[in-house]
N, C-alpha and C. Protein backbone atom coordinates (compact mmCIF):
# COMPACT_ATOMS: atom_id res chain seq x y z
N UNK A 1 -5.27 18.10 -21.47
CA UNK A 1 -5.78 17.10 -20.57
C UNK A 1 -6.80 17.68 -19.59
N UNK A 2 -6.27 18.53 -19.13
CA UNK A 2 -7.60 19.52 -18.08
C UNK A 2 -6.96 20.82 -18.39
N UNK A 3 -8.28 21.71 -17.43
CA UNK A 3 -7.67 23.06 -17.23
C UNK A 3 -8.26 23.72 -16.00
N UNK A 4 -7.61 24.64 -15.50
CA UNK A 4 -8.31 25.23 -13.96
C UNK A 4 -9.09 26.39 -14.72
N UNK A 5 -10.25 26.33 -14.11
CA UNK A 5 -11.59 26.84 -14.12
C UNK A 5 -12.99 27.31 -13.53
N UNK A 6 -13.51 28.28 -13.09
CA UNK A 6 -14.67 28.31 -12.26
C UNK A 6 -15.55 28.46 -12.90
N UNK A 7 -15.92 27.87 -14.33
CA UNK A 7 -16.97 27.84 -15.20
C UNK A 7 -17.29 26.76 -15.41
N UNK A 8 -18.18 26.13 -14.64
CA UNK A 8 -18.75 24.69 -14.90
C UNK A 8 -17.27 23.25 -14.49
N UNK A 9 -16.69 23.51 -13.42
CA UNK A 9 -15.96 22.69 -13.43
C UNK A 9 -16.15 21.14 -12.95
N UNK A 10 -15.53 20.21 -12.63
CA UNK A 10 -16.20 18.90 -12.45
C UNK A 10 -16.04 18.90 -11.15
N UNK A 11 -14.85 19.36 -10.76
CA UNK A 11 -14.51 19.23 -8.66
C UNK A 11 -13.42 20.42 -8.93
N UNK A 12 -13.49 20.47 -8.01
CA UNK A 12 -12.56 21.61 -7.48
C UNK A 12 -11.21 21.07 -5.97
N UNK A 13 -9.84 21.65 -6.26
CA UNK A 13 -8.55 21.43 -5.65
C UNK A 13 -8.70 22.80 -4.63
N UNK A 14 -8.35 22.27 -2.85
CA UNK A 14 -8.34 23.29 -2.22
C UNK A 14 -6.88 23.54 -2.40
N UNK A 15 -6.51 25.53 -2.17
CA UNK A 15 -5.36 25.88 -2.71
C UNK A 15 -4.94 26.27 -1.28
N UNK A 16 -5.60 26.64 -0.32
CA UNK A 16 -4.68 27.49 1.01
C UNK A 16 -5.47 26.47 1.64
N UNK A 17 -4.31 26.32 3.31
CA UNK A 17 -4.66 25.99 4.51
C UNK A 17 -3.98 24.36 4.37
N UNK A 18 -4.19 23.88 5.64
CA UNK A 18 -3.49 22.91 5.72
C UNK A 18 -4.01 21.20 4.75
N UNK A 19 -4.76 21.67 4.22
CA UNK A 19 -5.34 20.40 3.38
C UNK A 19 -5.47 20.86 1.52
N UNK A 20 -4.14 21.94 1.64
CA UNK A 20 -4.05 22.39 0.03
C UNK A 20 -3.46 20.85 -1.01
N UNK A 21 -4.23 20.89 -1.62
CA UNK A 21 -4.06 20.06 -2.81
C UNK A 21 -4.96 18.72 -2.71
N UNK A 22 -6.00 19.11 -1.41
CA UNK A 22 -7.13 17.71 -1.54
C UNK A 22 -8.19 18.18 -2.69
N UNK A 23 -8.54 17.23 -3.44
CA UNK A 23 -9.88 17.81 -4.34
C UNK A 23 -11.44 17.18 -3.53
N UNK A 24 -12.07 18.18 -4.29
CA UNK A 24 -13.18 18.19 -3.49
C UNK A 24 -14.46 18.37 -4.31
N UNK A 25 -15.37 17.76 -4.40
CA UNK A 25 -16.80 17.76 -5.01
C UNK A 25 -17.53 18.65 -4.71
N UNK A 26 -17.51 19.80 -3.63
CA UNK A 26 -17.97 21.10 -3.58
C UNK A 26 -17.25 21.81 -3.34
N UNK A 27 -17.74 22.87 -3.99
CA UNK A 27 -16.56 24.57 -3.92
C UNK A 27 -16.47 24.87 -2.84
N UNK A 28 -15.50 25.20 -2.39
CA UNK A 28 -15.00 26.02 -1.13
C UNK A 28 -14.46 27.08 -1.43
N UNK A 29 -14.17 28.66 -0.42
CA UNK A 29 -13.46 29.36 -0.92
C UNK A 29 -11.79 29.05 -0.73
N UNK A 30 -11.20 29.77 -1.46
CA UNK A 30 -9.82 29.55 -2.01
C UNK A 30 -9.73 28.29 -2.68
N UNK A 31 -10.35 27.64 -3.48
CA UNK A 31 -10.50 26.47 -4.21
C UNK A 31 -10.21 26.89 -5.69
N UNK A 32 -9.41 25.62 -6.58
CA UNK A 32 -9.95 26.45 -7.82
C UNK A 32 -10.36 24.90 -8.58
N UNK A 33 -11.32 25.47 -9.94
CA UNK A 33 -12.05 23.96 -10.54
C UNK A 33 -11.45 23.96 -11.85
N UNK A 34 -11.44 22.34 -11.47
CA UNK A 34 -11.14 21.59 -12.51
C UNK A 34 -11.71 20.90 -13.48
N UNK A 35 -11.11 20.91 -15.25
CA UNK A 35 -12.06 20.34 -16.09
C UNK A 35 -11.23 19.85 -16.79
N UNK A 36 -11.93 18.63 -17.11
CA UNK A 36 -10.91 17.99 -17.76
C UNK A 36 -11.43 18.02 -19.53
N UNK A 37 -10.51 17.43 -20.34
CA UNK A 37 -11.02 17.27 -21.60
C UNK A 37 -11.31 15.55 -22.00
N UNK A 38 -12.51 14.81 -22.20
CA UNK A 38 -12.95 13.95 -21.99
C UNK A 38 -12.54 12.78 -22.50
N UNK A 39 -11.90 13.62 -23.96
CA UNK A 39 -11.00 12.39 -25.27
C UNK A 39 -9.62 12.15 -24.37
N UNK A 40 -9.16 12.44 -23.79
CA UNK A 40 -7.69 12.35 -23.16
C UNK A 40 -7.55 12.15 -21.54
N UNK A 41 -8.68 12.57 -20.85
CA UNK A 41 -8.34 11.63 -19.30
C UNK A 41 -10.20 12.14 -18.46
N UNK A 42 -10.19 10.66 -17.58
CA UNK A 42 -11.84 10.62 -17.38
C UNK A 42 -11.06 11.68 -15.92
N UNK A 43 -12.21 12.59 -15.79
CA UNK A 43 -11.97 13.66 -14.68
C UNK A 43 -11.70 12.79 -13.35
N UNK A 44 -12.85 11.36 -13.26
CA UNK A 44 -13.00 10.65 -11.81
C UNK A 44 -11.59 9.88 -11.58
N UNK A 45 -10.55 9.61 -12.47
CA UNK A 45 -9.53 8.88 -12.73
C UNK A 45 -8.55 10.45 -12.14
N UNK A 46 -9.05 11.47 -12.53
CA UNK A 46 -7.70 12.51 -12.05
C UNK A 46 -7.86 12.91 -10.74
N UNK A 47 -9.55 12.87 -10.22
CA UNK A 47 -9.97 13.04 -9.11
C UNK A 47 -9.32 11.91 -8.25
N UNK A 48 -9.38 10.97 -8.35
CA UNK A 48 -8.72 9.82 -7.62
C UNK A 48 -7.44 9.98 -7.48
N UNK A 49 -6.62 10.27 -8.59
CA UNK A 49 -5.17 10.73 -8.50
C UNK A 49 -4.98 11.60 -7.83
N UNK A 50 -5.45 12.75 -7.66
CA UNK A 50 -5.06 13.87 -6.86
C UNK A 50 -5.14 13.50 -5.08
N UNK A 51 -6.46 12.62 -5.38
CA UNK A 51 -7.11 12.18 -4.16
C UNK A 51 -5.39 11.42 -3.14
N UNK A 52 -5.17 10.35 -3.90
CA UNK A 52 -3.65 9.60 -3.58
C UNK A 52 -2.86 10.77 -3.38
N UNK A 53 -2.29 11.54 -4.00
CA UNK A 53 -1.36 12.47 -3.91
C UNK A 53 -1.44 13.35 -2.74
N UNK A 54 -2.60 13.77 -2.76
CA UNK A 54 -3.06 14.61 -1.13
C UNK A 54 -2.43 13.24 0.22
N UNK A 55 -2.91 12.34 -0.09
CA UNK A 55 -2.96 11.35 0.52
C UNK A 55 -1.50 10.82 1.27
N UNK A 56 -0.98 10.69 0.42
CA UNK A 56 0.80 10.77 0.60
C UNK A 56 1.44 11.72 1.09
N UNK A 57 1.05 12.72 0.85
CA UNK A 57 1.65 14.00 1.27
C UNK A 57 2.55 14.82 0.11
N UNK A 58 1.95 14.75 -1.14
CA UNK A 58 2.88 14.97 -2.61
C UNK A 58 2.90 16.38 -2.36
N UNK A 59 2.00 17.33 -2.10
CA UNK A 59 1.76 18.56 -2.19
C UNK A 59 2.57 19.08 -1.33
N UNK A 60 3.13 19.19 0.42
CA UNK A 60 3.59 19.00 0.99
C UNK A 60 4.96 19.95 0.95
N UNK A 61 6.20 19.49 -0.17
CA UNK A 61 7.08 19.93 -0.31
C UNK A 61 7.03 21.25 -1.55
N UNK A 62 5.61 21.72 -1.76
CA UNK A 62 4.90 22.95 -2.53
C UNK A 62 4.51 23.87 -1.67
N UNK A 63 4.06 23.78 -0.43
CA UNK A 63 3.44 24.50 0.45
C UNK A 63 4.31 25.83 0.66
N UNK A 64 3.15 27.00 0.26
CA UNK A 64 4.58 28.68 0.47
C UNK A 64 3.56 29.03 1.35
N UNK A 65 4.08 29.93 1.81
CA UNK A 65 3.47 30.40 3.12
C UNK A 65 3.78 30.33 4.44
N UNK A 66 4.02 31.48 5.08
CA UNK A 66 4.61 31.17 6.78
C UNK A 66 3.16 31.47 7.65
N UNK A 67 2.06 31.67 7.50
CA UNK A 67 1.20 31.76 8.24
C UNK A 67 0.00 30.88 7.87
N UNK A 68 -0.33 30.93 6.83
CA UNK A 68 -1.58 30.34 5.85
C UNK A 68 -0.55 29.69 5.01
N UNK A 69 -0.64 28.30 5.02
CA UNK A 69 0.07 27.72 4.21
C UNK A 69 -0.93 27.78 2.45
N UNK A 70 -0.14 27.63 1.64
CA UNK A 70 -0.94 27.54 -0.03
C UNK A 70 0.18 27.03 -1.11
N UNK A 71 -0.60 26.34 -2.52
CA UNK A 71 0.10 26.48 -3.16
C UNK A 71 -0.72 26.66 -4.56
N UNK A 72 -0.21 27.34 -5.23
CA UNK A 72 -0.57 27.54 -6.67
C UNK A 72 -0.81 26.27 -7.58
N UNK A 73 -1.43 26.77 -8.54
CA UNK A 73 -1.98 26.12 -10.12
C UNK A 73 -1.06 25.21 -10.55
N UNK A 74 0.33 26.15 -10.29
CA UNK A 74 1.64 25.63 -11.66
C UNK A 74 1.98 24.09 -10.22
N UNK A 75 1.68 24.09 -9.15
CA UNK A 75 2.05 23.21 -8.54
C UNK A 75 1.24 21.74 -8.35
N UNK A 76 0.12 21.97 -8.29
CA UNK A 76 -0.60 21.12 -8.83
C UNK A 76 -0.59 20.46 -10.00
N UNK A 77 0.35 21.12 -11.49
CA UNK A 77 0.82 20.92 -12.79
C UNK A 77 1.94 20.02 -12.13
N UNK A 78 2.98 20.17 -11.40
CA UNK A 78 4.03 20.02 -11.38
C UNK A 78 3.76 18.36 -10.36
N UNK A 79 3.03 18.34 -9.19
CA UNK A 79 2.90 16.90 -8.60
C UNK A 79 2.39 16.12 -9.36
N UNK A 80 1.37 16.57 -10.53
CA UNK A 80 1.01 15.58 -11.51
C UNK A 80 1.90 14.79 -12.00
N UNK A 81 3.20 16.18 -12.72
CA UNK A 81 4.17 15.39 -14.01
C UNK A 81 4.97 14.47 -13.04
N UNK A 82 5.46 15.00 -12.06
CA UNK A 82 6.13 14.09 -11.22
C UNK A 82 5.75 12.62 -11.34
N UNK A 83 4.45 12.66 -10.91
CA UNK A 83 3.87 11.65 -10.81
C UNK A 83 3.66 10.60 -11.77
N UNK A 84 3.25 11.12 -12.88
CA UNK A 84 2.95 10.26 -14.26
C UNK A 84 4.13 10.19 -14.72
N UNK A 85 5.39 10.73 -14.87
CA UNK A 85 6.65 10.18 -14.54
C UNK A 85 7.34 8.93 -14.37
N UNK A 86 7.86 9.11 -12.90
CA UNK A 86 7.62 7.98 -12.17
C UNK A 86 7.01 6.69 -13.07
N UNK A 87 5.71 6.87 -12.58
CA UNK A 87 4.65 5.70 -13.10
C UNK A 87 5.13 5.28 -14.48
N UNK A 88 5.56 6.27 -15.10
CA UNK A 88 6.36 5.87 -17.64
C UNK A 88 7.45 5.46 -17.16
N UNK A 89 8.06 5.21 -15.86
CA UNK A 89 9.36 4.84 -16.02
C UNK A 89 10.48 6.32 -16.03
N UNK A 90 10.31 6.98 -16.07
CA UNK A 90 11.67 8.51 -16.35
C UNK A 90 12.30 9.02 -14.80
N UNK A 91 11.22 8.61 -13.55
CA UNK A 91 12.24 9.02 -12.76
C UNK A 91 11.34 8.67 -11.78
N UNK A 92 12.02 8.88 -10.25
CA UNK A 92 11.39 8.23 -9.10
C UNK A 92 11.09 9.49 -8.60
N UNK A 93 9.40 9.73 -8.06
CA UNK A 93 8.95 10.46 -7.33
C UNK A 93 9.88 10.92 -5.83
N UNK A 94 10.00 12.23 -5.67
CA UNK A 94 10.40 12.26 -4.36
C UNK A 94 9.47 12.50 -3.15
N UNK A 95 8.54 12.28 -3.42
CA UNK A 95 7.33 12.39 -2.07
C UNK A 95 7.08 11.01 -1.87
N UNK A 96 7.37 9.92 -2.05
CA UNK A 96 7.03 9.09 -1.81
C UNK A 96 7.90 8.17 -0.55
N UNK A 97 7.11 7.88 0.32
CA UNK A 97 7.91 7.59 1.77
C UNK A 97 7.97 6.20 1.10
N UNK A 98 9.36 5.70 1.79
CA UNK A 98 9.88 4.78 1.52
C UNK A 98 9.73 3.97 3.64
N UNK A 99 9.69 2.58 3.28
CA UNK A 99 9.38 1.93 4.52
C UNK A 99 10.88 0.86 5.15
């Protein structure tokens, strides 16, 4: 579906500091880029998703770090499945604030 990449990527996910897991249309450092594969999901559709997820605060309960907060690749893998989850019906997201 995608893959993390700094070879021609479409946007790039910031990984450290307090806004880890917003994506972003220009590189920053500690960023890493994303590409998607075109037959199986449009990049602007994952960009938007990630976009929500930052948004909510999905990333949040990923954050390592006691000074510089960050989180890795495999975690960004992992708020996805959560997510698309959820959404097939298999289980209820736990980042999601309830009102």
């Amino acid at each position: 579906m995608f893959q993390f990449t700094n070879k021609d990527p479409e946007f790039w996910v910031q990984l450290k500091g307090e806004n880890s897991g917003k994506p972003l249309r220009k590189q920053i450092p500690n960023s890493v880029g994303i590409k998607t594969n075109p037959e199986l999901l449009v990049s602007d559709f994952l960009f938007v998703t990630l976009e929500y997820l930052f948004s909510v605060g999905a990333f949040k309960p990923f954050l390592k770090g006691s000074v510089i907060p960050y989180i890795r690749n495999e975690d960004i893998v992992k708020v996805l499945v959560i997510h698309w989850a959820a959404f097939s019906g298999n289980s209820k997201p736990h980042f999601f604030i309830q009102s």
